[in-house]
PDB file of N, CA and C in Angstrom:
ATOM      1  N   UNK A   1      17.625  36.704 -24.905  1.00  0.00           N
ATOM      2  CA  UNK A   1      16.317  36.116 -24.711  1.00  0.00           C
ATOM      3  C   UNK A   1      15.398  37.134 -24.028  1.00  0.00           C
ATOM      4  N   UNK A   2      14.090  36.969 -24.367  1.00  0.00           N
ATOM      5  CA  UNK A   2      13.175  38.049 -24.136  1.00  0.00           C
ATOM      6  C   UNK A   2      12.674  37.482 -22.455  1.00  0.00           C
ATOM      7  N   UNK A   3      11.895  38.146 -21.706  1.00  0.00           N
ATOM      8  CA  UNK A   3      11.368  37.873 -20.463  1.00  0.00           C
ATOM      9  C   UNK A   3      10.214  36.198 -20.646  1.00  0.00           C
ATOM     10  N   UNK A   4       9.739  36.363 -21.602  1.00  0.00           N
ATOM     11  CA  UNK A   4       8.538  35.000 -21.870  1.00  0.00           C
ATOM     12  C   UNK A   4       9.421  34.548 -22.245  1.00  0.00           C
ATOM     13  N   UNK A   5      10.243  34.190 -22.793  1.00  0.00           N
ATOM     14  CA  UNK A   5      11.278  32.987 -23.404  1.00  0.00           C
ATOM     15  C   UNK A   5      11.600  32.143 -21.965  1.00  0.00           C
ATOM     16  N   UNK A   6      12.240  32.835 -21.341  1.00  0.00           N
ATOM     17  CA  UNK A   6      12.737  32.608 -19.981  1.00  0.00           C
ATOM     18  C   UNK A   6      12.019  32.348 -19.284  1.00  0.00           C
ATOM     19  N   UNK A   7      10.679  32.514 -18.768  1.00  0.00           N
ATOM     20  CA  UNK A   7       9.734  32.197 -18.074  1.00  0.00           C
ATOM     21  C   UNK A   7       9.749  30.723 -18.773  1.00  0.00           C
ATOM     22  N   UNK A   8       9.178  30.331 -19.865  1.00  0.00           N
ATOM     23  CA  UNK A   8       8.857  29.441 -20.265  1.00  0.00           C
ATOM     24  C   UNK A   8      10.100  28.416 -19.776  1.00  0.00           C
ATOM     25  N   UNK A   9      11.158  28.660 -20.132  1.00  0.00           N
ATOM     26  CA  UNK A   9      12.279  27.455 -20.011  1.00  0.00           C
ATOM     27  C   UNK A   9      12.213  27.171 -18.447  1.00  0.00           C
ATOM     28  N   UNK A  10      12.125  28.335 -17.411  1.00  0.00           N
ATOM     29  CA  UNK A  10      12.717  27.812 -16.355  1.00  0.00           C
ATOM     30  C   UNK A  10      11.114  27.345 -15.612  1.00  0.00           C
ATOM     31  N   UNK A  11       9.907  27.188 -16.572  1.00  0.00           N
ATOM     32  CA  UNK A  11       8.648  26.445 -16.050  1.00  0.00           C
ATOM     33  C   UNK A  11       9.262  24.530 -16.084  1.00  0.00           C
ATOM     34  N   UNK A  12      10.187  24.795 -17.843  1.00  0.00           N
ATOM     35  CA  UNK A  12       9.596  23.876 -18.416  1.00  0.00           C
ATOM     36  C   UNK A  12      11.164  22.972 -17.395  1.00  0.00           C
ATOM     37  N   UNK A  13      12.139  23.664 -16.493  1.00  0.00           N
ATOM     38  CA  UNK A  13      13.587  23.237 -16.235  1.00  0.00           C
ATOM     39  C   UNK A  13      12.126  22.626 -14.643  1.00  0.00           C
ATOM     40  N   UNK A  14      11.884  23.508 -14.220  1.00  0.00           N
ATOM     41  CA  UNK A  14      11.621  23.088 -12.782  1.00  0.00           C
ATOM     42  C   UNK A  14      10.110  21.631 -13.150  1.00  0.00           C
ATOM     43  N   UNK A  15       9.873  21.396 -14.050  1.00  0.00           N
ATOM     44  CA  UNK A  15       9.333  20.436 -14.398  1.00  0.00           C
ATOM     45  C   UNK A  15      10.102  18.974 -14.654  1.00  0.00           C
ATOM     46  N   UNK A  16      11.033  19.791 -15.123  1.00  0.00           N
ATOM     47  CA  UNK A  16      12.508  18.277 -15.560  1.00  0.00           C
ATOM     48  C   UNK A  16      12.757  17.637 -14.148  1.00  0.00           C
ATOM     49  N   UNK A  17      13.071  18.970 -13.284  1.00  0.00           N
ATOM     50  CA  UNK A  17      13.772  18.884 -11.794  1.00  0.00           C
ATOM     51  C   UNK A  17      12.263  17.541 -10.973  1.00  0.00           C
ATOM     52  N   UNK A  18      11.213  18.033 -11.160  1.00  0.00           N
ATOM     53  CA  UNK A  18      10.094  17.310 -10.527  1.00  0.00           C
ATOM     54  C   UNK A  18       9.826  16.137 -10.612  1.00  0.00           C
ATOM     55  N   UNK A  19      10.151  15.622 -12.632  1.00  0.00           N
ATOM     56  CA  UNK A  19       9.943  14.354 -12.825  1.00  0.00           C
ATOM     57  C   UNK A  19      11.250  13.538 -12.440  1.00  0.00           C
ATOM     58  N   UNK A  20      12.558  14.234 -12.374  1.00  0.00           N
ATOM     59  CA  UNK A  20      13.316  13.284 -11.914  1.00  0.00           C
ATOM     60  C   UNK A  20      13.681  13.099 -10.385  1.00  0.00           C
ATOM     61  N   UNK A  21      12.730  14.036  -9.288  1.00  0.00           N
ATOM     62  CA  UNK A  21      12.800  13.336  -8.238  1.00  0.00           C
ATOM     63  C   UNK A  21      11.860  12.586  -7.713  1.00  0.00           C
ATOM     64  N   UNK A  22      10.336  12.554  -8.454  1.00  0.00           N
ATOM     65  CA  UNK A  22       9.724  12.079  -8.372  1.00  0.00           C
ATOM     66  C   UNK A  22      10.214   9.995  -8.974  1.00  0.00           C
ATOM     67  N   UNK A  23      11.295   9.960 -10.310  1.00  0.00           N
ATOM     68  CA  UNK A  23      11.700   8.788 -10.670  1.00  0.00           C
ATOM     69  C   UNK A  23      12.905   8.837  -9.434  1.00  0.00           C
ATOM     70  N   UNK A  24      12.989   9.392  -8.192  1.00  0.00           N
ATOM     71  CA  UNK A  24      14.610   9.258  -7.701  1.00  0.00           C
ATOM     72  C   UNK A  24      13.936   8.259  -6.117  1.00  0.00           C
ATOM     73  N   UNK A  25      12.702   9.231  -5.964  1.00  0.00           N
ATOM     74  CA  UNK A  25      11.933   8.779  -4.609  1.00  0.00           C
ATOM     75  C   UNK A  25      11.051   7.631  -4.649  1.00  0.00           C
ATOM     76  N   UNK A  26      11.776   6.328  -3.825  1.00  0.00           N
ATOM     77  CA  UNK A  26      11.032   5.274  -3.929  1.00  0.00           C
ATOM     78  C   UNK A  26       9.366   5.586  -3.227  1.00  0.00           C
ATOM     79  N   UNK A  27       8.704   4.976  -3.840  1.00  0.00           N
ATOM     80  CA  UNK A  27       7.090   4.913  -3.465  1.00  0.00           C
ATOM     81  C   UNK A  27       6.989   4.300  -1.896  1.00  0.00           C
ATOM     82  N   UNK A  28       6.036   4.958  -1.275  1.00  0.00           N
ATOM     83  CA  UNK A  28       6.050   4.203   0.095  1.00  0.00           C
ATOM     84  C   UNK A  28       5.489   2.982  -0.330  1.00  0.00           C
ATOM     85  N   UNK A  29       6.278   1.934   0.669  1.00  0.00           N
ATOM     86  CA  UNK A  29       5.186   0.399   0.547  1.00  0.00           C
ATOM     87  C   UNK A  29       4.478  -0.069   1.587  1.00  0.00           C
ATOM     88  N   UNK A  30       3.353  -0.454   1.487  1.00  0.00           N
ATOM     89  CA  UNK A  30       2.537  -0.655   2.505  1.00  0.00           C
ATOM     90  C   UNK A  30       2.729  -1.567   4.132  1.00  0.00           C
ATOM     91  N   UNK A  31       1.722  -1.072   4.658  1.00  0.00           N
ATOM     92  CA  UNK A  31       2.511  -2.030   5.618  1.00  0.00           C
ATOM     93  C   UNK A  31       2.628  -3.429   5.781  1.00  0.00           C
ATOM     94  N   UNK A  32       2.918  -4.522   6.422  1.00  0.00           N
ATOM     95  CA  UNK A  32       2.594  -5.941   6.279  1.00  0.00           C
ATOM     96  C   UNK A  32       1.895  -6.157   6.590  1.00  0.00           C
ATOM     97  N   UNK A  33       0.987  -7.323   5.780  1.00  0.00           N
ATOM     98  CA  UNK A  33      -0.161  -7.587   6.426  1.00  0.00           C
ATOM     99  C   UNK A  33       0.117  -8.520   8.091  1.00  0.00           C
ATOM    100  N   UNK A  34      -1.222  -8.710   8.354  1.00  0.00           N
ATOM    101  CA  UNK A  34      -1.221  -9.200  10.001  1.00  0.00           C
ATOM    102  C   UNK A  34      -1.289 -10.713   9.797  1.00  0.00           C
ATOM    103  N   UNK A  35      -0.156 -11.058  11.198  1.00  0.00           N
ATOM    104  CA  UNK A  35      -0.188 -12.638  11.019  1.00  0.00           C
ATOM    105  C   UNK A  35      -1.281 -13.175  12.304  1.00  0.00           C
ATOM    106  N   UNK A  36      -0.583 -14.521  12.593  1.00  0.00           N
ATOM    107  CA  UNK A  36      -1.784 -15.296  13.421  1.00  0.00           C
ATOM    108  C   UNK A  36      -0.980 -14.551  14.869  1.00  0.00           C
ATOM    109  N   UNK A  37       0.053 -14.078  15.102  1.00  0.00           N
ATOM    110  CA  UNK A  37       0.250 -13.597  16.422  1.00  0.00           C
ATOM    111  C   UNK A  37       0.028 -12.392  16.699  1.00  0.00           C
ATOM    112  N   UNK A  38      -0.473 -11.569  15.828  1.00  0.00           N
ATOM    113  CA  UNK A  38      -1.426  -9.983  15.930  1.00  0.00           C
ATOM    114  C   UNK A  38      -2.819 -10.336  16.497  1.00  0.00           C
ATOM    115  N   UNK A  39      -3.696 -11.819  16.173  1.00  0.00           N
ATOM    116  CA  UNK A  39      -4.512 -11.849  16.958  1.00  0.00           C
ATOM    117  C   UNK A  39      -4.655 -12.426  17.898  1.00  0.00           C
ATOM    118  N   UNK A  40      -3.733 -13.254  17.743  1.00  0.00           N
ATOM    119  CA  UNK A  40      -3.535 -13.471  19.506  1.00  0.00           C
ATOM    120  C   UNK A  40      -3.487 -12.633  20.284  1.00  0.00           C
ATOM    121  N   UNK A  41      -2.850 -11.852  20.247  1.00  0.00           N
ATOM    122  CA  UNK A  41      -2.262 -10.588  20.934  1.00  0.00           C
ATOM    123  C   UNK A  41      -3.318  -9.812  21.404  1.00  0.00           C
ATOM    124  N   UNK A  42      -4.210  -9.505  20.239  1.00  0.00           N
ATOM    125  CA  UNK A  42      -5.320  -9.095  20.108  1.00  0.00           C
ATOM    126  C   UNK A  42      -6.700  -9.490  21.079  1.00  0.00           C
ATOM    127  N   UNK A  43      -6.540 -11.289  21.449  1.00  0.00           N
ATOM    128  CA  UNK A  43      -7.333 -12.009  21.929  1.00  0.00           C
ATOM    129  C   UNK A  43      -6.932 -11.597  23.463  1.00  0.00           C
ATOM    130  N   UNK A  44      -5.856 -11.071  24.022  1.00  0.00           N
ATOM    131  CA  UNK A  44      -5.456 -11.068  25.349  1.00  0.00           C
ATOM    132  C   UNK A  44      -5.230  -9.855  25.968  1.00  0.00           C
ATOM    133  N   UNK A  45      -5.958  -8.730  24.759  1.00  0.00           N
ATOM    134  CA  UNK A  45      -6.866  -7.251  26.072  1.00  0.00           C
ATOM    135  C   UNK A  45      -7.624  -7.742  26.154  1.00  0.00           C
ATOM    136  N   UNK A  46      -8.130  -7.232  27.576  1.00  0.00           N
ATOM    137  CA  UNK A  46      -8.499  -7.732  28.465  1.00  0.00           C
ATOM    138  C   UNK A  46      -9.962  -6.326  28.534  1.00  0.00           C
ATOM    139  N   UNK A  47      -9.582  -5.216  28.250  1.00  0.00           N
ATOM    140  CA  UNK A  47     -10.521  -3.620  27.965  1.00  0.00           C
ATOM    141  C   UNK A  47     -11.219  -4.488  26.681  1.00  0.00           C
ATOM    142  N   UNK A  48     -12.754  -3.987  26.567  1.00  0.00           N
ATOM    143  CA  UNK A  48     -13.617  -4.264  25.155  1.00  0.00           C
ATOM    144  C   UNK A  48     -13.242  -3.267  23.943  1.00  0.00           C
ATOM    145  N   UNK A  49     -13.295  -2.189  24.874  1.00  0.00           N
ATOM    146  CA  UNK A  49     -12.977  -0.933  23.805  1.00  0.00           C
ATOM    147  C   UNK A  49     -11.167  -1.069  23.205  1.00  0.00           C
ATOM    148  N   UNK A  50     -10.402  -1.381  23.949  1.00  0.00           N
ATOM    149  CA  UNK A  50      -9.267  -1.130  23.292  1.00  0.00           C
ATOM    150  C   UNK A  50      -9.045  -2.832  22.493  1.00  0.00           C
ATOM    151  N   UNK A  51      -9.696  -3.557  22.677  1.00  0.00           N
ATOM    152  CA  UNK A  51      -9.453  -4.838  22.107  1.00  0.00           C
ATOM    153  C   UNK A  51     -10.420  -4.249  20.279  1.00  0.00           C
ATOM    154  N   UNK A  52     -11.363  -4.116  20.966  1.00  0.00           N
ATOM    155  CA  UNK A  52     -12.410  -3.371  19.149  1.00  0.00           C
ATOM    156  C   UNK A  52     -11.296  -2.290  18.563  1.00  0.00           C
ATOM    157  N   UNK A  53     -10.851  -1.596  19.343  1.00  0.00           N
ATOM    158  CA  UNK A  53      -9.839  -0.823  18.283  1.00  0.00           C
ATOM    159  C   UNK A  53      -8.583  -0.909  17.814  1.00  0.00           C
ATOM    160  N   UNK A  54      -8.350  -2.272  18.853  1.00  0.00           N
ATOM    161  CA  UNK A  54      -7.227  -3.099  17.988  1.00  0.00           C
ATOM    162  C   UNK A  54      -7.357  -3.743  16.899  1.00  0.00           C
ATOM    163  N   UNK A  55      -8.710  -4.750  17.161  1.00  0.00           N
ATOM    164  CA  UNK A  55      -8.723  -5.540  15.799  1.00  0.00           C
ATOM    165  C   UNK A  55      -9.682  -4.618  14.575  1.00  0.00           C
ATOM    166  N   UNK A  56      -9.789  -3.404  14.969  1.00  0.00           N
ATOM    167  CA  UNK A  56     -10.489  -2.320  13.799  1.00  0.00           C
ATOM    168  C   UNK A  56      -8.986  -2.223  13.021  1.00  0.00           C
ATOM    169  N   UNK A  57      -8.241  -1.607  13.839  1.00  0.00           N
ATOM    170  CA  UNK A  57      -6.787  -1.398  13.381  1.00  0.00           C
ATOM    171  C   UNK A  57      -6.313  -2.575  12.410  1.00  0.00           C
ATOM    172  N   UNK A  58      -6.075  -3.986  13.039  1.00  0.00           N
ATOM    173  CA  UNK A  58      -6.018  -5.051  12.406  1.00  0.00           C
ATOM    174  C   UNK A  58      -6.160  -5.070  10.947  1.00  0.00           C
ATOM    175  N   UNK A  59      -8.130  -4.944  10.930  1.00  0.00           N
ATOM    176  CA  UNK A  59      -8.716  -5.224   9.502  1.00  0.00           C
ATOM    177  C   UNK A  59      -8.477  -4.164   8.857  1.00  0.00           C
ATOM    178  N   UNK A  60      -8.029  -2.611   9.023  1.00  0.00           N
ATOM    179  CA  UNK A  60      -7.494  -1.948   7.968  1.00  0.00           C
ATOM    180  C   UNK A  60      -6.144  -1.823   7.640  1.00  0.00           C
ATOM    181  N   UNK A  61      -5.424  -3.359   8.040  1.00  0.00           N
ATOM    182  CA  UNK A  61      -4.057  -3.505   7.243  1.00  0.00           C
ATOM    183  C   UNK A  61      -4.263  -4.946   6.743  1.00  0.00           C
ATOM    184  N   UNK A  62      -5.587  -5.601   6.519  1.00  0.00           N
ATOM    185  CA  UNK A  62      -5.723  -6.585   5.801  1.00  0.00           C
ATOM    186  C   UNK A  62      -5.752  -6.222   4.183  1.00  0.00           C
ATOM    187  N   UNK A  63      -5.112  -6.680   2.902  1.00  0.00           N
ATOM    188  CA  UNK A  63      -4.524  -6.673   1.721  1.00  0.00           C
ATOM    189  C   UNK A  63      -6.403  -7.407   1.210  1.00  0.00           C
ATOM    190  N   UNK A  64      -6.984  -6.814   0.318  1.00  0.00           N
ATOM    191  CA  UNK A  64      -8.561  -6.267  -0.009  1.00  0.00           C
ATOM    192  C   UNK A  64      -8.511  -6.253  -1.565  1.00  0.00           C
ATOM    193  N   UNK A  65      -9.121  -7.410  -2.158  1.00  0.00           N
ATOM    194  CA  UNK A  65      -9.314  -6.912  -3.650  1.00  0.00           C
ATOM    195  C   UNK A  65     -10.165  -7.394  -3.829  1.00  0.00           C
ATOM    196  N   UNK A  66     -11.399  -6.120  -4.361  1.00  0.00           N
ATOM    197  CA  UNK A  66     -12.726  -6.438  -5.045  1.00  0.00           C
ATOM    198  C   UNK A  66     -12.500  -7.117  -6.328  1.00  0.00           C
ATOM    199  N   UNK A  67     -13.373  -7.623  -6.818  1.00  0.00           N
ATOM    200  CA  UNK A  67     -13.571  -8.016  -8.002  1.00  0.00           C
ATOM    201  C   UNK A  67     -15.019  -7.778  -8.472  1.00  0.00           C
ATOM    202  N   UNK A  68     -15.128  -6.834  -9.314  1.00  0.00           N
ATOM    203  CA  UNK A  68     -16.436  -6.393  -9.636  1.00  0.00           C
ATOM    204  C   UNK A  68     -16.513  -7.548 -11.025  1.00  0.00           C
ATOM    205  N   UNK A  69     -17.785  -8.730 -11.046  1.00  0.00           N
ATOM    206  CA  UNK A  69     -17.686  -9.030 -12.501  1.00  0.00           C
ATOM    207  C   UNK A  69     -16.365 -10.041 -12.817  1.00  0.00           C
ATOM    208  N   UNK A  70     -16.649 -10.809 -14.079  1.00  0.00           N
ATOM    209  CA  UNK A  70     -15.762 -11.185 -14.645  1.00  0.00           C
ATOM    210  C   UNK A  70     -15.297 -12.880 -13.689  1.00  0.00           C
ATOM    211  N   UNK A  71     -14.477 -13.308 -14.353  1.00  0.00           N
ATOM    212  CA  UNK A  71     -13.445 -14.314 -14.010  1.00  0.00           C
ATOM    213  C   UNK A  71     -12.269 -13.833 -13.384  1.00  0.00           C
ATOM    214  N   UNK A  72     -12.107 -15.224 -11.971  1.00  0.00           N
ATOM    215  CA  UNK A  72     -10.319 -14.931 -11.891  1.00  0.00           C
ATOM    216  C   UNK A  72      -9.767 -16.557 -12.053  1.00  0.00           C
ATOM    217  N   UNK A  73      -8.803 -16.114 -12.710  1.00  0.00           N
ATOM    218  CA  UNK A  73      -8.049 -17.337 -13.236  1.00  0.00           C
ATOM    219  C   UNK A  73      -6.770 -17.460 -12.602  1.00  0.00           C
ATOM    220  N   UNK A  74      -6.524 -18.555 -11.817  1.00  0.00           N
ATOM    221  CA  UNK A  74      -4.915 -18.609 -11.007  1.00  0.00           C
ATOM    222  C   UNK A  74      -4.717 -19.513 -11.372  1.00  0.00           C
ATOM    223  N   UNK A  75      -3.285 -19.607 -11.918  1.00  0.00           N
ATOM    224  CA  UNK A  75      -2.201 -20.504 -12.258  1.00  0.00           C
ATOM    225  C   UNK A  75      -1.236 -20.437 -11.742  1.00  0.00           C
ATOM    226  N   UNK A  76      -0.749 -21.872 -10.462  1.00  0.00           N
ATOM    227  CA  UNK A  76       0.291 -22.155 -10.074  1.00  0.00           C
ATOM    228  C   UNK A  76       1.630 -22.876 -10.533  1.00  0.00           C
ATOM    229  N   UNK A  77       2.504 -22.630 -10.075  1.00  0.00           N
ATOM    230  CA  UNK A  77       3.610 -23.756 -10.853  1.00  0.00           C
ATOM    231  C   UNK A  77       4.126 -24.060  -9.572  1.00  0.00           C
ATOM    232  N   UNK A  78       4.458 -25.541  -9.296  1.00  0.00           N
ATOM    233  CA  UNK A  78       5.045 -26.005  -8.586  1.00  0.00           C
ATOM    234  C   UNK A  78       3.768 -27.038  -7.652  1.00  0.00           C
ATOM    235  N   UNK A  79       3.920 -27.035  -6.524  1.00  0.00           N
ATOM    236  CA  UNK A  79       2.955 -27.761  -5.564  1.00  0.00           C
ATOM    237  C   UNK A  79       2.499 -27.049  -4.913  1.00  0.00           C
ATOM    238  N   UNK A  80       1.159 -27.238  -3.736  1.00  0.00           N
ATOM    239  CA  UNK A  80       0.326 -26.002  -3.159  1.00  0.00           C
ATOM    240  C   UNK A  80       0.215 -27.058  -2.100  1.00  0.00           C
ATOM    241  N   UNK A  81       0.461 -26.913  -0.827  1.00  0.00           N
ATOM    242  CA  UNK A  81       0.270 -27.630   0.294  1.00  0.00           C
ATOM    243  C   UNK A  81      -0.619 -26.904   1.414  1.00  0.00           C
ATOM    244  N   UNK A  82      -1.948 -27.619   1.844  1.00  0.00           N
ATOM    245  CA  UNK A  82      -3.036 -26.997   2.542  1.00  0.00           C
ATOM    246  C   UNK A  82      -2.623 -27.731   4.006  1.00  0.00           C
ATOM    247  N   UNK A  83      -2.475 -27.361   5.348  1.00  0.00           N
ATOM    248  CA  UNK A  83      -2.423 -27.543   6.371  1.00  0.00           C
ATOM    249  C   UNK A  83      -3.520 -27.614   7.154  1.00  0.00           C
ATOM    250  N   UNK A  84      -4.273 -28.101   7.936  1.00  0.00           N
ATOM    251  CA  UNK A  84      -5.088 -27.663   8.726  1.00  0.00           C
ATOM    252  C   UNK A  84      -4.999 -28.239   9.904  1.00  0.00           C
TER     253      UNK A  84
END
């Protein structure tokens, strides 16, 4: 095999190597969103400033979907029970 032959294969080997650790490495998953005892928690600093940069913190792990336009259509199965 000539020098470009070889170049080419071991582009096209370290490409093989990439896509299969890229299919090997699970995706990070986000964090959980915040329940009702994050703001409580939240409600009992007592500092202004570190209470605002708690619940800043808070709202950028709240789960956010625009909907530009269009319809949304939800279909449940089973029963939906509202508490208040």
């Amino acid at each position: 095999m000539d020098k470009y032959t070889k170049t080419i294969l071991t582009i096209i080997a370290a490409a093989a190597v990439l896509v299969a650790a890229k299919l090997y490495m699970p995706p990070e998953s986000p964090p959980p969103p915040p329940v009702r005892g994050d703001l409580l928690a939240i409600r009992q600093i007592t500092d202004p400033q570190q209470r605002r940069a708690a619940f800043t913190n808070l709202l950028a792990t709240l789960p956010i979907v625009w909907v530009h336009g269009g319809n949304i259509d939800a279909s449940v199965s089973g029963s939906v029970e509202i508490d208040r």
